[in-house]
C-alpha atoms as a PDB file:
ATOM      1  CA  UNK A   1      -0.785  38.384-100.637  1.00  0.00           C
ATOM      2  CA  UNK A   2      -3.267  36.093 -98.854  1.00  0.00           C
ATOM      3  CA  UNK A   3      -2.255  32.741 -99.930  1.00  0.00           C
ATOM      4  CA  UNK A   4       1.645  33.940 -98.678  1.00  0.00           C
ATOM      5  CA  UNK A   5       0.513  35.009 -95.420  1.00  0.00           C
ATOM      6  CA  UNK A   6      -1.195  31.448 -94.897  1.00  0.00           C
ATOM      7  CA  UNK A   7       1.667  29.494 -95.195  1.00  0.00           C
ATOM      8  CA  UNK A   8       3.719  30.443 -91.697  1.00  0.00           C
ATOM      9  CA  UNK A   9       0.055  29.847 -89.479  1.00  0.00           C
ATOM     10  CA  UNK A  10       0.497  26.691 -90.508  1.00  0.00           C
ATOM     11  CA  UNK A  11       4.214  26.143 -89.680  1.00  0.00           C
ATOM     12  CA  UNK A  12       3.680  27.327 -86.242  1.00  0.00           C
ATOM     13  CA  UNK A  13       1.297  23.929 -85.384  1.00  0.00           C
ATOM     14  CA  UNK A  14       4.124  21.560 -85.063  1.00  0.00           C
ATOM     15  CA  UNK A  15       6.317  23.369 -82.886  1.00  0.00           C
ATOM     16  CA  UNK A  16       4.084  24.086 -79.837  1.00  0.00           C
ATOM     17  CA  UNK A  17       3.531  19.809 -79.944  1.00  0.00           C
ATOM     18  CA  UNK A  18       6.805  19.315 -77.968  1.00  0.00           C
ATOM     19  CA  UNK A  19       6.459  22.207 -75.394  1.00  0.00           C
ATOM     20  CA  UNK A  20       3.576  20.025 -74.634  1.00  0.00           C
ATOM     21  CA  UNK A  21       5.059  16.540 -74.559  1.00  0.00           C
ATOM     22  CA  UNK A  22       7.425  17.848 -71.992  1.00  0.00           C
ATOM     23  CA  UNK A  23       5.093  19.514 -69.732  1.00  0.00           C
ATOM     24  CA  UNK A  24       3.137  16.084 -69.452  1.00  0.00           C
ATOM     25  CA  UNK A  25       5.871  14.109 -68.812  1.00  0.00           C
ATOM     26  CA  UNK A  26       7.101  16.741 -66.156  1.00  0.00           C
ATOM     27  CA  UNK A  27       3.375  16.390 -64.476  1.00  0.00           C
ATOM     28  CA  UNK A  28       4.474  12.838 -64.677  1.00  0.00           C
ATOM     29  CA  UNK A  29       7.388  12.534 -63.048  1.00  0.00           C
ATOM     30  CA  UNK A  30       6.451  15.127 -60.132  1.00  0.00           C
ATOM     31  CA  UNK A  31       3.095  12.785 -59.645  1.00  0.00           C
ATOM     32  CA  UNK A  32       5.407   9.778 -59.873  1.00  0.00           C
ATOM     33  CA  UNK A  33       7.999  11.155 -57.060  1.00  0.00           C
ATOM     34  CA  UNK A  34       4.818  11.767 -54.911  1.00  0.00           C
ATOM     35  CA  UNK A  35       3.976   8.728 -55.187  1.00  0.00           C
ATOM     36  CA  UNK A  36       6.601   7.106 -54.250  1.00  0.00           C
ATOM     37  CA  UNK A  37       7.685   9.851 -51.450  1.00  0.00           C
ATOM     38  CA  UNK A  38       3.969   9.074 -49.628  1.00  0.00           C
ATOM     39  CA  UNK A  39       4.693   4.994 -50.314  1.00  0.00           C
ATOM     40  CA  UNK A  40       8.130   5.211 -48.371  1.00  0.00           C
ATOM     41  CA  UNK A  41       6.394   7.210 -45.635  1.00  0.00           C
ATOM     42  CA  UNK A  42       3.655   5.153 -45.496  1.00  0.00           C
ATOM     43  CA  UNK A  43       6.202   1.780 -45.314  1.00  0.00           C
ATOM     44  CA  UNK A  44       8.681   3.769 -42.320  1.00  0.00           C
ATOM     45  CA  UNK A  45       4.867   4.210 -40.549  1.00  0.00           C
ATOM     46  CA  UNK A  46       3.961   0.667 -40.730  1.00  0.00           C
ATOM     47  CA  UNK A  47       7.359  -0.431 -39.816  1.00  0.00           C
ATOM     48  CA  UNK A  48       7.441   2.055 -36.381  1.00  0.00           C
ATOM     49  CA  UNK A  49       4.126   0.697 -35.623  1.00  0.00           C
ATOM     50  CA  UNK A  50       5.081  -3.160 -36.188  1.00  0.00           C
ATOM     51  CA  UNK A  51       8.298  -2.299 -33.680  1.00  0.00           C
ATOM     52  CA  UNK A  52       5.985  -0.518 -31.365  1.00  0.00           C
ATOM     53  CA  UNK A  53       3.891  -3.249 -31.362  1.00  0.00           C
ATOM     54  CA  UNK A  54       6.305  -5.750 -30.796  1.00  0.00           C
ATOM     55  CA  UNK A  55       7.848  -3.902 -27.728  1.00  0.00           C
ATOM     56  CA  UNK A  56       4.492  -3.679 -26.015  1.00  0.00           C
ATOM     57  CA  UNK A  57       3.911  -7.063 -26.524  1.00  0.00           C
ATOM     58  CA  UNK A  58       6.905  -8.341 -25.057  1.00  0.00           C
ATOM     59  CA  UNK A  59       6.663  -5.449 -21.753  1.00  0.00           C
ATOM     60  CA  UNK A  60       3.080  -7.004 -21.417  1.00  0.00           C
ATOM     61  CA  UNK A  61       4.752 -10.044 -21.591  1.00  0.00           C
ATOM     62  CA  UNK A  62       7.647  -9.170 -19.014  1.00  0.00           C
ATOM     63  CA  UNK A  63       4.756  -7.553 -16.716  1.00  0.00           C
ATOM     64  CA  UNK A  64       3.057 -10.699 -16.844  1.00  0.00           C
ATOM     65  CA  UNK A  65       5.345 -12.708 -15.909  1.00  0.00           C
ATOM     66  CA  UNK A  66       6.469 -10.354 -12.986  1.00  0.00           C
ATOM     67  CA  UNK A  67       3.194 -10.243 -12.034  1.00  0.00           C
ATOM     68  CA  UNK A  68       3.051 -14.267 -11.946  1.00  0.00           C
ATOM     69  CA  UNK A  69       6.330 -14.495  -9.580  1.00  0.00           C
ATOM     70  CA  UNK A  70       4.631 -11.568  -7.459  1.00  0.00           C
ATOM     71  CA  UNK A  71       1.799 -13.434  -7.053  1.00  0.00           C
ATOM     72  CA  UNK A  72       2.698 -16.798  -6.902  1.00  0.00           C
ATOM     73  CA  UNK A  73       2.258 -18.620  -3.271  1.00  0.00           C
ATOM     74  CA  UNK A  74       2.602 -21.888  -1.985  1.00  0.00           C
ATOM     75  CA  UNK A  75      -0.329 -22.488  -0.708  1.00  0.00           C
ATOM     76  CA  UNK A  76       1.491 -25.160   1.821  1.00  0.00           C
ATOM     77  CA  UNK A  77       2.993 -21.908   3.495  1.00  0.00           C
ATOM     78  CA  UNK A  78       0.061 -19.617   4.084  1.00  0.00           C
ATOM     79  CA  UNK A  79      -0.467 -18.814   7.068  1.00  0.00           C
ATOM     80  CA  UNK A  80      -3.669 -20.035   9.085  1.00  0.00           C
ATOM     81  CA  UNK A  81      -5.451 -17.150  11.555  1.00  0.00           C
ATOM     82  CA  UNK A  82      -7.878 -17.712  13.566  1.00  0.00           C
ATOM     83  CA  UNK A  83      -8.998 -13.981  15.357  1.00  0.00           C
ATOM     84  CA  UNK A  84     -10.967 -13.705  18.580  1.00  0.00           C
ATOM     85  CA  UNK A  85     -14.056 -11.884  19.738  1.00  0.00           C
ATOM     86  CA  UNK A  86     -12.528  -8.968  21.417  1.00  0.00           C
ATOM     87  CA  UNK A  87     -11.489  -9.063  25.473  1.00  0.00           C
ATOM     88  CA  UNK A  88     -12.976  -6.709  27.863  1.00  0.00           C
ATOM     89  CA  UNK A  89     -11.811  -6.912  31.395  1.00  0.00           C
ATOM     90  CA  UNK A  90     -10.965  -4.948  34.584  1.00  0.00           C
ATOM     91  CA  UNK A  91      -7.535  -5.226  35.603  1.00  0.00           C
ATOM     92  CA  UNK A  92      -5.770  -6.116  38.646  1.00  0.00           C
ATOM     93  CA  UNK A  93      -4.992  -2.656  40.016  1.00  0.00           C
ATOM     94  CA  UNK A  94      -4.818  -2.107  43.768  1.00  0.00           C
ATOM     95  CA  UNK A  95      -4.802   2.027  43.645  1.00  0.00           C
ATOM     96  CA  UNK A  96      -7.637   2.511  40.551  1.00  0.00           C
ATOM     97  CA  UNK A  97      -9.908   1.437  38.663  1.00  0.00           C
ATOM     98  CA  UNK A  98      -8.223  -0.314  35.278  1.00  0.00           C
ATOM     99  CA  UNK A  99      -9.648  -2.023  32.178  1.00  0.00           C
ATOM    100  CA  UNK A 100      -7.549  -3.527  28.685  1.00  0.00           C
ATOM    101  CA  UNK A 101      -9.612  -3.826  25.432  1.00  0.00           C
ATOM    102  CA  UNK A 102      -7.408  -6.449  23.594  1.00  0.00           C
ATOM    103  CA  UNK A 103      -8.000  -8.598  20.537  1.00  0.00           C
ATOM    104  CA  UNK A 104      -6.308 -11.724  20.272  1.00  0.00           C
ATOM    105  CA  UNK A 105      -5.859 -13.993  17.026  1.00  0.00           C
ATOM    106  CA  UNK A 106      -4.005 -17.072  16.699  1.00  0.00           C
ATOM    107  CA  UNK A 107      -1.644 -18.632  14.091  1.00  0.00           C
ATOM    108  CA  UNK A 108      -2.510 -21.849  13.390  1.00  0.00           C
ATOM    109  CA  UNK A 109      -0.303 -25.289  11.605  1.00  0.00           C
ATOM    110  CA  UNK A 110      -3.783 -26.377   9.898  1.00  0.00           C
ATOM    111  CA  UNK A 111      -7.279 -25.396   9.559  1.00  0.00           C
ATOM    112  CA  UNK A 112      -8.134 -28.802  11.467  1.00  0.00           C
ATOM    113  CA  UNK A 113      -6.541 -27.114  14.559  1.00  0.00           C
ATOM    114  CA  UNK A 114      -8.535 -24.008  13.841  1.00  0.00           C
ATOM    115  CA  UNK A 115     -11.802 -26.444  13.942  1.00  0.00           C
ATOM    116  CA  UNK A 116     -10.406 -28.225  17.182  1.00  0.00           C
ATOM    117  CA  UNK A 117     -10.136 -24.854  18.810  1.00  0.00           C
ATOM    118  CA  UNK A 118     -13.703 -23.302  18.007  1.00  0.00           C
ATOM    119  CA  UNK A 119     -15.134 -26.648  19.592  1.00  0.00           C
ATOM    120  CA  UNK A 120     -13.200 -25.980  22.840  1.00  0.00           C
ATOM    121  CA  UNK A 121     -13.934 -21.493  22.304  1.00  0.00           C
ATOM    122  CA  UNK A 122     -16.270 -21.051  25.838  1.00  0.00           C
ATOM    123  CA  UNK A 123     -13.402 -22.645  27.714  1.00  0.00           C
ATOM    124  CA  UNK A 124     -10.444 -20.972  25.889  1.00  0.00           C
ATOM    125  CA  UNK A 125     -11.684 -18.025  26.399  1.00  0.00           C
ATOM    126  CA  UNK A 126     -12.486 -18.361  30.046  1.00  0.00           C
ATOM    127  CA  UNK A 127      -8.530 -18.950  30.723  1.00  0.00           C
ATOM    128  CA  UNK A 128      -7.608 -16.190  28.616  1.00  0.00           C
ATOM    129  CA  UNK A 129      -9.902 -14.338  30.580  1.00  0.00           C
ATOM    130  CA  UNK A 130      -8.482 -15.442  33.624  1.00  0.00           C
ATOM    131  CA  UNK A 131      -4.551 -14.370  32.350  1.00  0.00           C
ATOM    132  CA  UNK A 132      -5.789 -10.962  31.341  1.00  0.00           C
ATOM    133  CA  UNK A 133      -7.297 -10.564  34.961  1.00  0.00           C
ATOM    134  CA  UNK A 134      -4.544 -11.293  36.933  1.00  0.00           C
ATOM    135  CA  UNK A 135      -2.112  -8.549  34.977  1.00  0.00           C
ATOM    136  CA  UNK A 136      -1.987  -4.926  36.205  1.00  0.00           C
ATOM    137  CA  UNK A 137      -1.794  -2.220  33.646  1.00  0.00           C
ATOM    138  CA  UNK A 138       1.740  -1.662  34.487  1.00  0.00           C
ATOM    139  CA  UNK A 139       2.663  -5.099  34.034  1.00  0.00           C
ATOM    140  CA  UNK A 140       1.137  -4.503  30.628  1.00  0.00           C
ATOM    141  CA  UNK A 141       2.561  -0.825  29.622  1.00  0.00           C
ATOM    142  CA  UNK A 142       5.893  -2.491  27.858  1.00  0.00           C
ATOM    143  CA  UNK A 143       6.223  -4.239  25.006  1.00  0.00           C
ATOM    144  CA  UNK A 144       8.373  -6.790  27.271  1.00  0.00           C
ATOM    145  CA  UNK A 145       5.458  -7.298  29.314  1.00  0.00           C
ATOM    146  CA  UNK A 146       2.792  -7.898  26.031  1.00  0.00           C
ATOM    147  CA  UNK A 147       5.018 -10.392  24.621  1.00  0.00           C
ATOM    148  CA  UNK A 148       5.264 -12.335  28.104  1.00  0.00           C
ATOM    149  CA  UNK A 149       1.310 -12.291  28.092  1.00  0.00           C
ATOM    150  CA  UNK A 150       1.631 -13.493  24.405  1.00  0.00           C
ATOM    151  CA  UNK A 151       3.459 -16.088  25.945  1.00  0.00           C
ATOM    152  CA  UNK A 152       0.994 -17.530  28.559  1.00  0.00           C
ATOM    153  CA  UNK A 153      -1.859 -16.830  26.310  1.00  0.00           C
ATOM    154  CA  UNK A 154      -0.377 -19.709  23.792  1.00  0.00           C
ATOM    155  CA  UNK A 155       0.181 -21.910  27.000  1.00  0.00           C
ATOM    156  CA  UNK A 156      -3.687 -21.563  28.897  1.00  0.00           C
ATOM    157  CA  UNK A 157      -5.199 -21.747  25.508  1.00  0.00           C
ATOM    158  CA  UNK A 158      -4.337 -25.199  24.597  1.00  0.00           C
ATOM    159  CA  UNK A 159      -5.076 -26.488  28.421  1.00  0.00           C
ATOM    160  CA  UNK A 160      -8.786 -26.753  28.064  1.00  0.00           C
ATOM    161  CA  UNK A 161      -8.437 -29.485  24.986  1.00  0.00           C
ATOM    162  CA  UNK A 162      -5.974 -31.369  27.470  1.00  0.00           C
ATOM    163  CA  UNK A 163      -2.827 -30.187  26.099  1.00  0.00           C
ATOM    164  CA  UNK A 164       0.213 -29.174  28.481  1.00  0.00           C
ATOM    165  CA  UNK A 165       3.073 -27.137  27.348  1.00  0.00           C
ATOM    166  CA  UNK A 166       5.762 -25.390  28.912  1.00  0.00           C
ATOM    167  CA  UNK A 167       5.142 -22.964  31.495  1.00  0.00           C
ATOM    168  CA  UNK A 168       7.205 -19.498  31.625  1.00  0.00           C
ATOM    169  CA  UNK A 169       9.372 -19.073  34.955  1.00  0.00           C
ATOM    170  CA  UNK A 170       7.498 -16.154  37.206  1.00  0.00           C
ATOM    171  CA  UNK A 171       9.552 -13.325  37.799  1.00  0.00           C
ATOM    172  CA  UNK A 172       9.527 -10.798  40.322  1.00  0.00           C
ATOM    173  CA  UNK A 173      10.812  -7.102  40.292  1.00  0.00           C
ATOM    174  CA  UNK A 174      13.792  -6.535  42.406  1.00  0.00           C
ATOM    175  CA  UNK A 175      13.375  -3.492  45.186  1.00  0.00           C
ATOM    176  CA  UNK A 176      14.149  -0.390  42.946  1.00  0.00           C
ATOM    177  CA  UNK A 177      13.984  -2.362  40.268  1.00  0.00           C
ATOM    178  CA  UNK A 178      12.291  -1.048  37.526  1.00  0.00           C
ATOM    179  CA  UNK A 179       9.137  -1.961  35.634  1.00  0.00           C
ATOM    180  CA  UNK A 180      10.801  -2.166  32.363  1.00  0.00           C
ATOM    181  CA  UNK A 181      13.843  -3.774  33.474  1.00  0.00           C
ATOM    182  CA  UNK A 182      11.973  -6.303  35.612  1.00  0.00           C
ATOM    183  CA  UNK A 183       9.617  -6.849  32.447  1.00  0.00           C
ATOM    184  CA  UNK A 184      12.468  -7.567  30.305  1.00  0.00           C
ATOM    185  CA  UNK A 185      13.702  -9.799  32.925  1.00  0.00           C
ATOM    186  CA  UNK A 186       9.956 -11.594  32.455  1.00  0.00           C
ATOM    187  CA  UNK A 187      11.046 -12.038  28.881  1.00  0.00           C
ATOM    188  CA  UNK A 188      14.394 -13.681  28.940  1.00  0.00           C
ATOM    189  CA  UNK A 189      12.759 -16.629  32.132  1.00  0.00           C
ATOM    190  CA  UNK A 190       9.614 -16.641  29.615  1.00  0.00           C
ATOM    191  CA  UNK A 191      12.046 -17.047  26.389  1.00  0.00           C
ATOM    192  CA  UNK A 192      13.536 -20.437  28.294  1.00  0.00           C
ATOM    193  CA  UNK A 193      10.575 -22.163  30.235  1.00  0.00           C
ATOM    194  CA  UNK A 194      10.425 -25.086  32.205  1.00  0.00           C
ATOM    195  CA  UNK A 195       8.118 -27.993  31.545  1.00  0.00           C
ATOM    196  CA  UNK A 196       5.775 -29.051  34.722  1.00  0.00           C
ATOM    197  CA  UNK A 197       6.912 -31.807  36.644  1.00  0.00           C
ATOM    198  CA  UNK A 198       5.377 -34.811  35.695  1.00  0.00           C
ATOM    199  CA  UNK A 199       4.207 -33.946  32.516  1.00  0.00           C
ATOM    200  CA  UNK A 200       6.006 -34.224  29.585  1.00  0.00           C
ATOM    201  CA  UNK A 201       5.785 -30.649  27.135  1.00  0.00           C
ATOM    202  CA  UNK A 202       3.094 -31.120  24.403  1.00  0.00           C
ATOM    203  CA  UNK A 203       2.896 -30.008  20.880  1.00  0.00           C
ATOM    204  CA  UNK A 204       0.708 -26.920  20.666  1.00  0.00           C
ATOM    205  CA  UNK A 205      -0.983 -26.651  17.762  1.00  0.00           C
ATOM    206  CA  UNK A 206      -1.397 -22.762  17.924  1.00  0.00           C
ATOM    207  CA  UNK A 207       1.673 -21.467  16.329  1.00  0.00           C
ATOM    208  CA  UNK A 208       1.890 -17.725  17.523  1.00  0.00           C
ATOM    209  CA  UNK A 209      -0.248 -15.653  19.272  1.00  0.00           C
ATOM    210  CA  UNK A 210      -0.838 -11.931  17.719  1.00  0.00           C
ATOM    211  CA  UNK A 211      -2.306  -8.882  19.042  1.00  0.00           C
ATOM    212  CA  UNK A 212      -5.185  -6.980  17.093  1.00  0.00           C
ATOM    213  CA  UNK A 213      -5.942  -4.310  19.479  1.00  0.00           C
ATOM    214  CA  UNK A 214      -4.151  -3.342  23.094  1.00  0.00           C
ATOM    215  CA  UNK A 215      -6.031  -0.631  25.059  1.00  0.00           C
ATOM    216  CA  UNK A 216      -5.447   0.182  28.256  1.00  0.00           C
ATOM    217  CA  UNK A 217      -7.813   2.634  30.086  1.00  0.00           C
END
């Protein structure tokens, strides 16, 4: 009875070999898709990040070059300035007591002009003192009457270093006449002015004259 009850223990040994075989190569195959599943993410990663990079290279690129044209000047057009110490004066009114604060700064056509001007400052600003003296505040309260100083402020600058250009018409208010109209009326005789007789108009070599500060107390 023993030696017959041996024989199926040992029949049993082959067939569980398979079941195992298959389980392996199952284990196989899942580690195997893995694999290659976290490979093709890995490649789609790498490939969002090399088109990422790309496009940020050429909007650094683009914002470059914007930034190039933005900035790019020609140095041949830059404008020259040339500001003033501040003016402090009392005014020409009859009926009270009247005083303008105004800064002045000119536009120069070269920095050798600017150079020509500082040499001749003490006079310059003597006649510009001298303008700003003779104007009442009302003469002064429109823009029509600022730009007609403007005006005569780029015409006695230039006389102390001998240079004569043309002088703006005078113009008087008409009776009832207002201040405004007659200051506009300033404006269009300044716009067209006359040379003096006997001399010849010059070329000024201040370009513009601008206003930093107006204050009228």
């Amino acid at each position: 009875m023993s030696a017959v009850m041996a024989e199926p223990a040992a029949d049993d040994a082959p067939a569980r070999r398979p079941k195992k075989k298959i389980l392996v190569i199952g284990i196989v195959v899942i580690l195997l898709g893995i694999a290659l599943a976290g490979g093709a993410i890995l490649f789609l990663k790498q490939r969002a990040a090399h088109a990422a990079a790309a496009a940020g290279d050429d909007d650094a690129a683009t914002s470059e070059a914007a930034a190039a044209t933005a900035t790019h000047i020609d140095p041949k057009n830059v404008p020259i300035y040339l500001p003033l110490d501040p003016f402090i004066v009392n005014l020409a009114d009859r009926d009270a007591d009247r005083y303008a604060q105004i800064g002045v700064t000119f536009e120069l056509e070269s920095n050798a002009a600017g150079e020509q001007i500082k040499a001749y400052m003490p006079a310059i600003r003597n006649a510009i003192l001298l303008v700003l003296a003779n104007k009442t505040a009302k003469e002064l309260m429109y823009r029509e009457g600022k730009e007609l100083l403007a005006q005569e402020i780029l015409r006695e600058a230039v006389r102390p270093m001998g240079i004569e250009v043309a002088t703006p018409e005078p113009v008087t208010a008409a009776p009832g006449e207002s201040a405004s109209a007659a200051a506009s009326a300033a404006t269009v005789a300044g716009s067209k002015p006359k040379a003096r007789r006997g001399a010849g108009a010059q070329h000024n070599p201040i370009v513009r004259v601008h206003f930093s500060t107006f204050i009228i107390q």
